[in-house]
C-alpha atoms as a PDB file:
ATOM      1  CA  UNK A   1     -20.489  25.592  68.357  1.00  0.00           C
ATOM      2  CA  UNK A   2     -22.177  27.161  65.301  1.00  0.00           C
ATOM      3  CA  UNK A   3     -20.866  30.980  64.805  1.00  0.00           C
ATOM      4  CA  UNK A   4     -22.485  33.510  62.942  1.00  0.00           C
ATOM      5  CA  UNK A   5     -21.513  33.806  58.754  1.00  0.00           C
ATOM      6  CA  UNK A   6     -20.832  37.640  58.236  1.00  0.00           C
ATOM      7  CA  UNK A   7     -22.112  39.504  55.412  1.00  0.00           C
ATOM      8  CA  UNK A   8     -19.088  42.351  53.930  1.00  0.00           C
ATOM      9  CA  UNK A   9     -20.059  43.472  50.591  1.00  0.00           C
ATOM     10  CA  UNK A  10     -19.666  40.950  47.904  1.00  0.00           C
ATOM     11  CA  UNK A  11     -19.320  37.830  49.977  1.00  0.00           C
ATOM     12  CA  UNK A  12     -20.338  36.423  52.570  1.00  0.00           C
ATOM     13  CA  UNK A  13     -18.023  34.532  55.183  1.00  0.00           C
ATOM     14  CA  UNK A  14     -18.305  31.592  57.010  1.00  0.00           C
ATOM     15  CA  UNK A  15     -15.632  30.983  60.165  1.00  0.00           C
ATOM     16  CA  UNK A  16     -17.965  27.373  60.287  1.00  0.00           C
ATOM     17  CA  UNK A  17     -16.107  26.491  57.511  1.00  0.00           C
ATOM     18  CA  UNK A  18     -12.712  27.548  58.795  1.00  0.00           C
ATOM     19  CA  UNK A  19     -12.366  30.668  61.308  1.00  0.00           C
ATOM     20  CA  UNK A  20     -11.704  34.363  58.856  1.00  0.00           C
ATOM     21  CA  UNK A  21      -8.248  35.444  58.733  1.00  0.00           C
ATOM     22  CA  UNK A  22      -7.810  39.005  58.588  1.00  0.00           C
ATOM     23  CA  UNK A  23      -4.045  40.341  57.311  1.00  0.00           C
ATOM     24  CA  UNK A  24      -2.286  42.995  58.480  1.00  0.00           C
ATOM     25  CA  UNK A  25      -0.822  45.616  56.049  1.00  0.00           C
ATOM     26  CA  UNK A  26       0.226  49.271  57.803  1.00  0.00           C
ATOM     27  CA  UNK A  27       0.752  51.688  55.170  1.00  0.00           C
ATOM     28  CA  UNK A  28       2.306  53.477  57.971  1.00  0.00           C
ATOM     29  CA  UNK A  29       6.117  54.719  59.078  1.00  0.00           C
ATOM     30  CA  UNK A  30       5.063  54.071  62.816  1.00  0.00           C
ATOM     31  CA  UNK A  31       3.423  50.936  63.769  1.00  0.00           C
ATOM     32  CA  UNK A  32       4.296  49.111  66.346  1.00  0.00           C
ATOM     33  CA  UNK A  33       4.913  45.734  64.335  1.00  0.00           C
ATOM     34  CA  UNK A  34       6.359  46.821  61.439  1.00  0.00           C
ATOM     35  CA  UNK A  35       6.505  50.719  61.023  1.00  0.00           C
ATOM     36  CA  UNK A  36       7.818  51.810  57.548  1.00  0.00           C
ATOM     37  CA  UNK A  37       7.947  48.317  56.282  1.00  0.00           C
ATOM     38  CA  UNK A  38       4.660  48.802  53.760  1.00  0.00           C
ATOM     39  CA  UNK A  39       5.097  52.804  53.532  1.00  0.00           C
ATOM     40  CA  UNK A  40       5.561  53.046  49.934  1.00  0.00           C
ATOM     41  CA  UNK A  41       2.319  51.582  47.851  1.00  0.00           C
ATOM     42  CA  UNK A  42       4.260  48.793  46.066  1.00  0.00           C
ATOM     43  CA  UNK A  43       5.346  47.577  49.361  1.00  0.00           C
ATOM     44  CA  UNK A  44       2.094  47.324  50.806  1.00  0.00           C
ATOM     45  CA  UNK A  45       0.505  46.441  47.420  1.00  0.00           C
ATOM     46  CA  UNK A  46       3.100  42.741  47.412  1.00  0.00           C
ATOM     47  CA  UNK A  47       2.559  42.609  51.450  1.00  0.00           C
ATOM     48  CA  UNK A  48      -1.039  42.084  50.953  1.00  0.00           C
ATOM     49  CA  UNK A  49      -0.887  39.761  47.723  1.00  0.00           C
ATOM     50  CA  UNK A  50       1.222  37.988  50.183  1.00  0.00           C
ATOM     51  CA  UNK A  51      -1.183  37.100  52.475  1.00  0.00           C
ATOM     52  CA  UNK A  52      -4.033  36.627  50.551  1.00  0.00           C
ATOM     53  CA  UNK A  53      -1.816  33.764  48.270  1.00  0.00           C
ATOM     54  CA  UNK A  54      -0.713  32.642  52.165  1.00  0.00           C
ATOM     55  CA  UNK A  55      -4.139  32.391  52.709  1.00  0.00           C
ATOM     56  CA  UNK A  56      -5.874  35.267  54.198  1.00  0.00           C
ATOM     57  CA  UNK A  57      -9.581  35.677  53.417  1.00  0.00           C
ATOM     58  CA  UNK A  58      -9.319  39.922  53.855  1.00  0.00           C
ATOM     59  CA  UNK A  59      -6.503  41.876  53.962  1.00  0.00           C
ATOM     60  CA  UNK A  60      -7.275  44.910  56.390  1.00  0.00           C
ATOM     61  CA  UNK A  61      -4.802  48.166  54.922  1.00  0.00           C
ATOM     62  CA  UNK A  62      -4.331  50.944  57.572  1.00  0.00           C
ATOM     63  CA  UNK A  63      -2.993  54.767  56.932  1.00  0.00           C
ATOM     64  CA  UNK A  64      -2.782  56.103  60.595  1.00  0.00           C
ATOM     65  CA  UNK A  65      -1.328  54.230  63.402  1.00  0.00           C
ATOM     66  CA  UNK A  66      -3.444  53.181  66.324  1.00  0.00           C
ATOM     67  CA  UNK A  67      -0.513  51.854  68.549  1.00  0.00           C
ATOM     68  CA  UNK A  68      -0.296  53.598  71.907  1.00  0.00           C
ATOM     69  CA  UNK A  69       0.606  57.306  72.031  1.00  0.00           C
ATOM     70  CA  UNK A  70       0.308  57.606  67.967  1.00  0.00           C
ATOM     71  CA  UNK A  71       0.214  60.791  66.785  1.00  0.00           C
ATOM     72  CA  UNK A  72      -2.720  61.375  64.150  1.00  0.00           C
ATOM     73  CA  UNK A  73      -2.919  62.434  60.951  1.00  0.00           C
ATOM     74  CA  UNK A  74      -4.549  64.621  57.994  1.00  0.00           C
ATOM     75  CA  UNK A  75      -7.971  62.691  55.935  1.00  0.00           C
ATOM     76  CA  UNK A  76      -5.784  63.581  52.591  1.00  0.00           C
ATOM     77  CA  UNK A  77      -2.539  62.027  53.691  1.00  0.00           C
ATOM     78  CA  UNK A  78      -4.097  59.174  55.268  1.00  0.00           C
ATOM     79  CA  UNK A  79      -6.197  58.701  51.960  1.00  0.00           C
ATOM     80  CA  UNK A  80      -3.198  58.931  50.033  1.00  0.00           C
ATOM     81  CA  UNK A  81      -1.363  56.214  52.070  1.00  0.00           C
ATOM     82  CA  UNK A  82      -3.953  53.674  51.536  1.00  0.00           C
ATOM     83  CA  UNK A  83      -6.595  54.355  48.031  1.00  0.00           C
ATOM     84  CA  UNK A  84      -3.621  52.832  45.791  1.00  0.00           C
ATOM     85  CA  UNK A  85      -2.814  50.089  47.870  1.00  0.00           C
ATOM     86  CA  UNK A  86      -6.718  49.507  48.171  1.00  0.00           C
ATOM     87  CA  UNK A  87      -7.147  49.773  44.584  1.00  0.00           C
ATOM     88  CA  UNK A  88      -4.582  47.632  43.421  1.00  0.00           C
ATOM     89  CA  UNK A  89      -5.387  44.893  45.699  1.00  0.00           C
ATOM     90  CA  UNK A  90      -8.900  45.009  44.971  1.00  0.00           C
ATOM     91  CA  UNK A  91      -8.314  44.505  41.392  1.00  0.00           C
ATOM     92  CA  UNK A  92      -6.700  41.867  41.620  1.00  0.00           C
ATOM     93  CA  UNK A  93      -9.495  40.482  43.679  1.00  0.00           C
ATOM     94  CA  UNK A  94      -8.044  40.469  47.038  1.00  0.00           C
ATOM     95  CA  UNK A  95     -11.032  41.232  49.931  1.00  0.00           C
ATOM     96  CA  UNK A  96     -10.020  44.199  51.488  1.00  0.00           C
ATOM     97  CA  UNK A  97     -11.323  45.983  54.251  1.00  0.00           C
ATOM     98  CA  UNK A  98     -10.258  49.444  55.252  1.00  0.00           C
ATOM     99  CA  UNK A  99      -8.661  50.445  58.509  1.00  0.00           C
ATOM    100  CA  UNK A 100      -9.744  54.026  59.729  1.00  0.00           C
ATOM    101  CA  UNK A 101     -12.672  55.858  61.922  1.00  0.00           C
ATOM    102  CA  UNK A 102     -12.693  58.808  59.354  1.00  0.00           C
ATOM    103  CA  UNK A 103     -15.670  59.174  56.968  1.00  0.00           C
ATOM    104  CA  UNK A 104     -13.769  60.502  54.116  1.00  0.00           C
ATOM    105  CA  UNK A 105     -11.253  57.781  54.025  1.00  0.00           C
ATOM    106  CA  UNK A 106     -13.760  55.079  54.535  1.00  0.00           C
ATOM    107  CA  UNK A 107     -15.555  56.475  51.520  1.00  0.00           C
ATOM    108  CA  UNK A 108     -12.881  57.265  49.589  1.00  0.00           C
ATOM    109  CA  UNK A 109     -11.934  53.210  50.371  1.00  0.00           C
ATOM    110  CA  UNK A 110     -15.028  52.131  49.216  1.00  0.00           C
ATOM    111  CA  UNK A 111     -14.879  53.729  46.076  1.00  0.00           C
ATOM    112  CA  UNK A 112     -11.591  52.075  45.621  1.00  0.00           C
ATOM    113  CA  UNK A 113     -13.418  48.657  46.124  1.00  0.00           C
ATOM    114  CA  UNK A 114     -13.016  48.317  49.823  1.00  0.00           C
ATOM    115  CA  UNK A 115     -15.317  45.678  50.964  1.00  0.00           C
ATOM    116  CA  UNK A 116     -15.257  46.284  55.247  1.00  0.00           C
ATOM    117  CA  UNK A 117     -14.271  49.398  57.455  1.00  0.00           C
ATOM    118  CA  UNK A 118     -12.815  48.505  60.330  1.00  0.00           C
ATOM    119  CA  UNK A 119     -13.128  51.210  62.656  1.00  0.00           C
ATOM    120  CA  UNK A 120     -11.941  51.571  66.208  1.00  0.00           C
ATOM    121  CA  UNK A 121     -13.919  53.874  67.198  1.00  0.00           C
ATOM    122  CA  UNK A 122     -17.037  51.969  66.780  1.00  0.00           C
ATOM    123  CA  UNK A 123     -18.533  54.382  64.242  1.00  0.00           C
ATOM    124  CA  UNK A 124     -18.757  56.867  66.298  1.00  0.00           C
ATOM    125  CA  UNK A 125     -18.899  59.310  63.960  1.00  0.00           C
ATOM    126  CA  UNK A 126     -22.818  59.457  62.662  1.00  0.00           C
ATOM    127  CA  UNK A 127     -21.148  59.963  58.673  1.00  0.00           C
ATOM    128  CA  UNK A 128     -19.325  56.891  59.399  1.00  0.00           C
ATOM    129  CA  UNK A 129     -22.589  55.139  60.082  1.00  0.00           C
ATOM    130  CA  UNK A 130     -24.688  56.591  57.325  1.00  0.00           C
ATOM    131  CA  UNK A 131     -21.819  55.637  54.638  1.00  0.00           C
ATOM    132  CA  UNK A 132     -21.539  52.360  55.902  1.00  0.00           C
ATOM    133  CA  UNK A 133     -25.216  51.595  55.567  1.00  0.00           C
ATOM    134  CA  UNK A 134     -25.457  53.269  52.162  1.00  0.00           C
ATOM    135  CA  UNK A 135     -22.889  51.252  50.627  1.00  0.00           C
ATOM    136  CA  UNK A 136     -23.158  47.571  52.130  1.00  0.00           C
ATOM    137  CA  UNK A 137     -19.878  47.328  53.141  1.00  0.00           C
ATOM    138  CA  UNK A 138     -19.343  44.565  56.599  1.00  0.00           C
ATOM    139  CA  UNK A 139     -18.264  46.751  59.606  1.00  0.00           C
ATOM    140  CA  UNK A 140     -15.842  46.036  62.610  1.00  0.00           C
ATOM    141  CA  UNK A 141     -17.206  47.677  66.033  1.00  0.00           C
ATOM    142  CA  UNK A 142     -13.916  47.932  67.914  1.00  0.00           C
ATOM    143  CA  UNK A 143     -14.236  48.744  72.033  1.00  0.00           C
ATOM    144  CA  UNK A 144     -11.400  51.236  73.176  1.00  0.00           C
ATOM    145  CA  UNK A 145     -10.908  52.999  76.340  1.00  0.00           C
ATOM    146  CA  UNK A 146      -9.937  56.281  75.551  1.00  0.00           C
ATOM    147  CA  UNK A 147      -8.141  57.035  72.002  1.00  0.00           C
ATOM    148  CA  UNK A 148      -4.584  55.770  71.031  1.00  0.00           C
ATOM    149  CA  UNK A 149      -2.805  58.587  72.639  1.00  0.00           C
ATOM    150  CA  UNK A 150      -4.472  58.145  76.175  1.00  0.00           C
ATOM    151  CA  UNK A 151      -5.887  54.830  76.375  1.00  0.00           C
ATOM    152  CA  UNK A 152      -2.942  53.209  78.311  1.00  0.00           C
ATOM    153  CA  UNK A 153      -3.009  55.861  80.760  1.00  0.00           C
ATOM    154  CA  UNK A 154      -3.875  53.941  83.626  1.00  0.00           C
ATOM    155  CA  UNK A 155      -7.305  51.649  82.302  1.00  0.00           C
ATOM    156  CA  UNK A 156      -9.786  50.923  85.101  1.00  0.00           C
ATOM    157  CA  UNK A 157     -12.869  48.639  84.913  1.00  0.00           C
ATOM    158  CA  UNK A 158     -15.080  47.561  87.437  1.00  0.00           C
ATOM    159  CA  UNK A 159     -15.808  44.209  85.460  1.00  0.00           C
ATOM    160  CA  UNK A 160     -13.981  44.532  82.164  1.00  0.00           C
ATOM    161  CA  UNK A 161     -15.721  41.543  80.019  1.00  0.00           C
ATOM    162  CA  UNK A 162     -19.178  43.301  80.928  1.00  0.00           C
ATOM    163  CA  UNK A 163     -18.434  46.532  80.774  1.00  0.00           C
ATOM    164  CA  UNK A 164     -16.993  45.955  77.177  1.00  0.00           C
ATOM    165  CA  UNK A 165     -19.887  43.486  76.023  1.00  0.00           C
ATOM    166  CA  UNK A 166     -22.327  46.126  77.202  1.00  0.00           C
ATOM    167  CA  UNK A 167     -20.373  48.713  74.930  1.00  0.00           C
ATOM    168  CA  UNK A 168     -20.695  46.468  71.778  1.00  0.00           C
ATOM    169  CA  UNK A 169     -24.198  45.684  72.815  1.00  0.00           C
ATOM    170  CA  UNK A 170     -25.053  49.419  72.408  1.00  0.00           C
ATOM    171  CA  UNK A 171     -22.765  49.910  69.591  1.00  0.00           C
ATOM    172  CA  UNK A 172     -24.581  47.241  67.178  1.00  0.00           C
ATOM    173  CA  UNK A 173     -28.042  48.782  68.178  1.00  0.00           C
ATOM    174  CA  UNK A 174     -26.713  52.567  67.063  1.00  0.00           C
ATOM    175  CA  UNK A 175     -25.125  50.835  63.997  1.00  0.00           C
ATOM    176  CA  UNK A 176     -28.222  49.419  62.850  1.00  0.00           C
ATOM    177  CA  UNK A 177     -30.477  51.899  64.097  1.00  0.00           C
ATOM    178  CA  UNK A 178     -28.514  53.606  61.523  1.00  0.00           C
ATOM    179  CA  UNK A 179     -29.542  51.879  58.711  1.00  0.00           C
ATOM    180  CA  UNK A 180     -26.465  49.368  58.955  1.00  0.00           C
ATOM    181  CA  UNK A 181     -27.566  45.904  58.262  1.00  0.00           C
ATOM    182  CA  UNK A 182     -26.853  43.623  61.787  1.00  0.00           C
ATOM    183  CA  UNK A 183     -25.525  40.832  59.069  1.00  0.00           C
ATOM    184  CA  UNK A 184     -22.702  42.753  57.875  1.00  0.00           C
ATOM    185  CA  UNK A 185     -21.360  43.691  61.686  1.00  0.00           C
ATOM    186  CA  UNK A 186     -18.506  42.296  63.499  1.00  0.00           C
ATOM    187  CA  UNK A 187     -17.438  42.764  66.634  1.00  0.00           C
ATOM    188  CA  UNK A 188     -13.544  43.365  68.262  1.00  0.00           C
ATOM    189  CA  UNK A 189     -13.408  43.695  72.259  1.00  0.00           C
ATOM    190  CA  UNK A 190     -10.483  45.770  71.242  1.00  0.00           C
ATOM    191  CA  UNK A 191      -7.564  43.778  72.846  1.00  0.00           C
ATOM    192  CA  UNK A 192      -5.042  46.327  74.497  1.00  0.00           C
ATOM    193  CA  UNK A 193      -6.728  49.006  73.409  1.00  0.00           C
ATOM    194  CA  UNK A 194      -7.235  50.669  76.973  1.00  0.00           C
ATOM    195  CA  UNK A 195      -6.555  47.427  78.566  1.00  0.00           C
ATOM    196  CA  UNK A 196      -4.014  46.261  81.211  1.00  0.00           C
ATOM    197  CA  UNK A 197      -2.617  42.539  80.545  1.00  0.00           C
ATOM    198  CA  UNK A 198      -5.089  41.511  83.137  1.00  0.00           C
ATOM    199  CA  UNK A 199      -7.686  42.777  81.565  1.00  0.00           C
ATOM    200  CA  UNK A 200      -6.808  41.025  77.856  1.00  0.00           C
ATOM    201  CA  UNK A 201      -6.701  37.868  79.459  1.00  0.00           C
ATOM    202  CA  UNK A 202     -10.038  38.061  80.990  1.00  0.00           C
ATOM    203  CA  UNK A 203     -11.399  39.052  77.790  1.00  0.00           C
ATOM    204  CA  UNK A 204     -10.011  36.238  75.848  1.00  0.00           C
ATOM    205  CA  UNK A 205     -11.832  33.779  78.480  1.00  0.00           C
ATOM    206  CA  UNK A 206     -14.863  36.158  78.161  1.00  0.00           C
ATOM    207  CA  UNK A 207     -14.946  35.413  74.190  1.00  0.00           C
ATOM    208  CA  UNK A 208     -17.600  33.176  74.933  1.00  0.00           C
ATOM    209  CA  UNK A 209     -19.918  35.853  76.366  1.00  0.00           C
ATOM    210  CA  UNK A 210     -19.119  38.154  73.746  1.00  0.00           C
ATOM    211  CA  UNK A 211     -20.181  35.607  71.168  1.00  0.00           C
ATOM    212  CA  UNK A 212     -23.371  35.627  72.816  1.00  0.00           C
ATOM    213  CA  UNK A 213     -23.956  39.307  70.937  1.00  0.00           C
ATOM    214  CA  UNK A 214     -25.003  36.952  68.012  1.00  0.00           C
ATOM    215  CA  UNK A 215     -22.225  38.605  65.417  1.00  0.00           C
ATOM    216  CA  UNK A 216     -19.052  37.206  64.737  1.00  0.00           C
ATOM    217  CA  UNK A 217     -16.324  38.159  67.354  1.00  0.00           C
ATOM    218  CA  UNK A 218     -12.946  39.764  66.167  1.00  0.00           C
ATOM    219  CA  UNK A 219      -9.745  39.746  68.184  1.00  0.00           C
ATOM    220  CA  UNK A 220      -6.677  41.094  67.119  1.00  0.00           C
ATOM    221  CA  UNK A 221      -3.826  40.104  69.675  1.00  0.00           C
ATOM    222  CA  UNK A 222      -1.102  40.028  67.078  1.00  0.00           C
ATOM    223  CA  UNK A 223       1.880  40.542  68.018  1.00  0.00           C
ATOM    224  CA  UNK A 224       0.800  42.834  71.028  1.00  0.00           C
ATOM    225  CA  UNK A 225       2.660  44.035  73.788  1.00  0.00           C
ATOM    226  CA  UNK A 226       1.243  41.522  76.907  1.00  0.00           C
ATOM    227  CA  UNK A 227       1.997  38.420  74.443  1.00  0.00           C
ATOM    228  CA  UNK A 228       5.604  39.921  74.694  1.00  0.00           C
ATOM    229  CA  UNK A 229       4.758  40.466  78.646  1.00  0.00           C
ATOM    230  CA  UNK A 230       4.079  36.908  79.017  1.00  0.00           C
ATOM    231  CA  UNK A 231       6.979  35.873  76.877  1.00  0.00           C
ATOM    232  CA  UNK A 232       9.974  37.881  76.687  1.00  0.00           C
ATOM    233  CA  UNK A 233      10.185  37.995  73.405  1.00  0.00           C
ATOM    234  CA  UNK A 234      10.827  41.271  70.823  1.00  0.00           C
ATOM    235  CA  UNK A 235       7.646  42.224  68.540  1.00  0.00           C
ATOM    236  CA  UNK A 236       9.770  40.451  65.604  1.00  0.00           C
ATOM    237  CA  UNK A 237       9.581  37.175  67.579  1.00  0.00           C
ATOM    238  CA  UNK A 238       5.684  37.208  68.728  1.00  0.00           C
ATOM    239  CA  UNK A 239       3.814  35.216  65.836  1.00  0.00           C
ATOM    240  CA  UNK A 240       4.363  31.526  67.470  1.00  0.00           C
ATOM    241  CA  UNK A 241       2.379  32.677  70.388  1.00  0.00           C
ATOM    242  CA  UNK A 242      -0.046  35.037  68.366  1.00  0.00           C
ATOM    243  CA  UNK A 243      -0.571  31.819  66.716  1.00  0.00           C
ATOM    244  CA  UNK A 244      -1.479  29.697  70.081  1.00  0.00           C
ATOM    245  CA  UNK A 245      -3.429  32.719  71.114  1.00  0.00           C
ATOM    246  CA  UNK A 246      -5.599  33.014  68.000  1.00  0.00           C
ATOM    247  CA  UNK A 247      -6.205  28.915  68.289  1.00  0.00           C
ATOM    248  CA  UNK A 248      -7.541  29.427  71.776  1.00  0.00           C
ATOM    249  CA  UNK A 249      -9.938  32.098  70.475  1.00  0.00           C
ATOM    250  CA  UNK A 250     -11.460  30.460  68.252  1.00  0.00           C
ATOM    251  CA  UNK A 251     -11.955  27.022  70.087  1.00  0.00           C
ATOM    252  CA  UNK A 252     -13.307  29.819  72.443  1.00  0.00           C
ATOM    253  CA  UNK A 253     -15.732  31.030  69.766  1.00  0.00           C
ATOM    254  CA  UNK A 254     -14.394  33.822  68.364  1.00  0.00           C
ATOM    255  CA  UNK A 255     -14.780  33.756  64.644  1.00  0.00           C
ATOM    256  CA  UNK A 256     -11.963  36.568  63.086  1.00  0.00           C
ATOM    257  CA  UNK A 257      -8.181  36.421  63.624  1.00  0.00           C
ATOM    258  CA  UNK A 258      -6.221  40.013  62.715  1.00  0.00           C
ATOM    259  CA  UNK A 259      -3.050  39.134  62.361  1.00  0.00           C
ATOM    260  CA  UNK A 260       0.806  39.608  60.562  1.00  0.00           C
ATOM    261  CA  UNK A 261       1.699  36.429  60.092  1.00  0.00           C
ATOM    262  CA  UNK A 262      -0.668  34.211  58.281  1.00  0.00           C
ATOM    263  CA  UNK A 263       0.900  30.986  58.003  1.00  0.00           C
ATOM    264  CA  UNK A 264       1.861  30.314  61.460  1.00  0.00           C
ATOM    265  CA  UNK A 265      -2.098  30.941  62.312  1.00  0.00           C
ATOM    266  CA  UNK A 266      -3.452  29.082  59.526  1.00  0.00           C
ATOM    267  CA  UNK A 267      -1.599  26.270  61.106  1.00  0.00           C
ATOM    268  CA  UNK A 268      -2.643  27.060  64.519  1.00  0.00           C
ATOM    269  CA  UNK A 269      -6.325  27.403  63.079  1.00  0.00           C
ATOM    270  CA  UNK A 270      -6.341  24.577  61.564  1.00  0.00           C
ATOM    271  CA  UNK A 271      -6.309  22.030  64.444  1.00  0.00           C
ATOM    272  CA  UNK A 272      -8.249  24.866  66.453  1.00  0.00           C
ATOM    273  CA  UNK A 273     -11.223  24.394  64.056  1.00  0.00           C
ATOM    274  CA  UNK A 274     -10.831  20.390  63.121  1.00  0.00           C
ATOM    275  CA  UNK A 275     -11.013  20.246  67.702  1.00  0.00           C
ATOM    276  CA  UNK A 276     -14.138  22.392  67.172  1.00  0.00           C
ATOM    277  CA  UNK A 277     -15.763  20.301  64.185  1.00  0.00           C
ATOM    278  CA  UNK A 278     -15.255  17.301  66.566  1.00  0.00           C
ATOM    279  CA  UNK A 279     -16.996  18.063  69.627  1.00  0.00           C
ATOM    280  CA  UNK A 280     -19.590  19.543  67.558  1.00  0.00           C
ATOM    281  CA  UNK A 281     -20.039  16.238  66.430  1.00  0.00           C
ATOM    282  CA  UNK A 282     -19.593  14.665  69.609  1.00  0.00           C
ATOM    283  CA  UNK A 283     -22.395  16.723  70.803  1.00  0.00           C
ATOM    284  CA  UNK A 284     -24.795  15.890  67.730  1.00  0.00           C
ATOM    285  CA  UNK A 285     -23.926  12.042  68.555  1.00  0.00           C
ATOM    286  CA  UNK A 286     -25.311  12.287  71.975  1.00  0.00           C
END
């Protein structure tokens, strides 16, 4: 199972060499994981040299919450939430990516050495799209029913792993019709964003379809609501089964985990990926 390398600007990563890890740092007081934990910049700043010494290949930094019902807020204070903590990480040569579906923070970002914009909203703004072709940056086409404050509200899809391939589909051809280079896109079927539990487990046994878009496939499931469904546990007790979930994705072919805890799925990825390399060679011995 060979998976696309993705191209974010200034390196390019391989999940055939070990599936990405993507870290989690919410410069935010209301997340759902960790709300207020990384508010101040020195917070957020040792949070992400955290996970990249833990073993993270990009730390992702958000300023606005995208849990469900989150309120919004102002381009200038999410920009001042996140350019330190961008800066200071990049300096000290940590690949960051930002976390935001607004132009002006994305560029401001970039300017701060941001490497990837991971936006939820697909670039659906055309600026969004312009700046990330002018600059190079990789790019994160997220699917999401709705927007953070309605997308719960009651999600209906006549065949959800379609329907949300189809979306991506159209998504990478804007993108790059755009000017955005296909190399530097990834994709995120946008687990429960706008999607019942049902509908997150069909699209983590649909990962194989979406990795037939030919770009590397992106789930975040940390930590999320329907792992605590499934489990009964509290968000604080989630990252042993974010772990098993993120090993199933990617010996289901997805190629990007986003995720809080790094350690517990570097360990999960790392007999995910060594099953992979097997019956990859398995299959070449045949």
């Amino acid at each position: 199972m060979r998976r696309p390398r993705w191209h974010v600007k200034g390196a390019v990563l391989d999940p055939n060499r070990g599936t990405i890890i993507m870290g989690v740092v919410n410069a935010t007081p209301d997340s759902f994981s960790d709300g207020g934990r990384c508010l101040s910049e020195d917070a957020a700043v040792a949070s992400g040299l955290r996970m990249w010494s833990e073993g993270a290949h990009i730390v992702d930094v958000g300023g606005e919450s995208t849990r469900p019902g989150a309120a919004g807020v102002s381009e200038e204070e999410e920009i001042g939430r996140v350019v330190g903590v961008v800066a200071r990480l990049a300096s000290a040569g940590v690949l960051v990516s930002i976390d935001t579906s607004k132009p002006g923070v994305a560029e401001a970002a970039i300017e701060a050495g941001a490497a990837v914009v991971n936006d939820v909203t697909a670039l659906e703004d055309p600026g969004m799209a312009s700046l990330c072709a002018s600059s190079g940056v990789g790019v994160v086409l997220m699917h999401m029913r709705g927007n953070p404050r309605t997308m719960q509200t009651d999600p209906h899809y006549a065949e959800v792993v379609a329907e949300v391939s189809e979306f991506l589909r159209r998504r990478i051809g804007a993108a790059t019709a755009a000017g955005v280079d296909r190399h530097t896109i990834a994709v995120d079927p946008g687990i429960g964003f706008g999607k019942t539990l049902q509908h997150n487990l069909a699209l983590l046994n649909g990962l194989p379809d979406l990795a037939e878009l030919g770009r590397p496939v992106l789930i975040g499931v940390s930590r999320k609501a329907f792992l605590g469904a499934l489990t009964d546990r509290s968000v604080e007790e989630r990252d042993g089964v974010t772990a098993v979930a993120s090993g199933i994705g990617a010996l289901l072919g997805a190629s990007v985990m986003r995720v809080h805890d790094v350690p517990s799925t570097r360990d999960a990825l790392a007999l995910a990926d060594a099953m992979v390399a097997a019956m990859d060679e398995g299959d070449a011995d045949r």
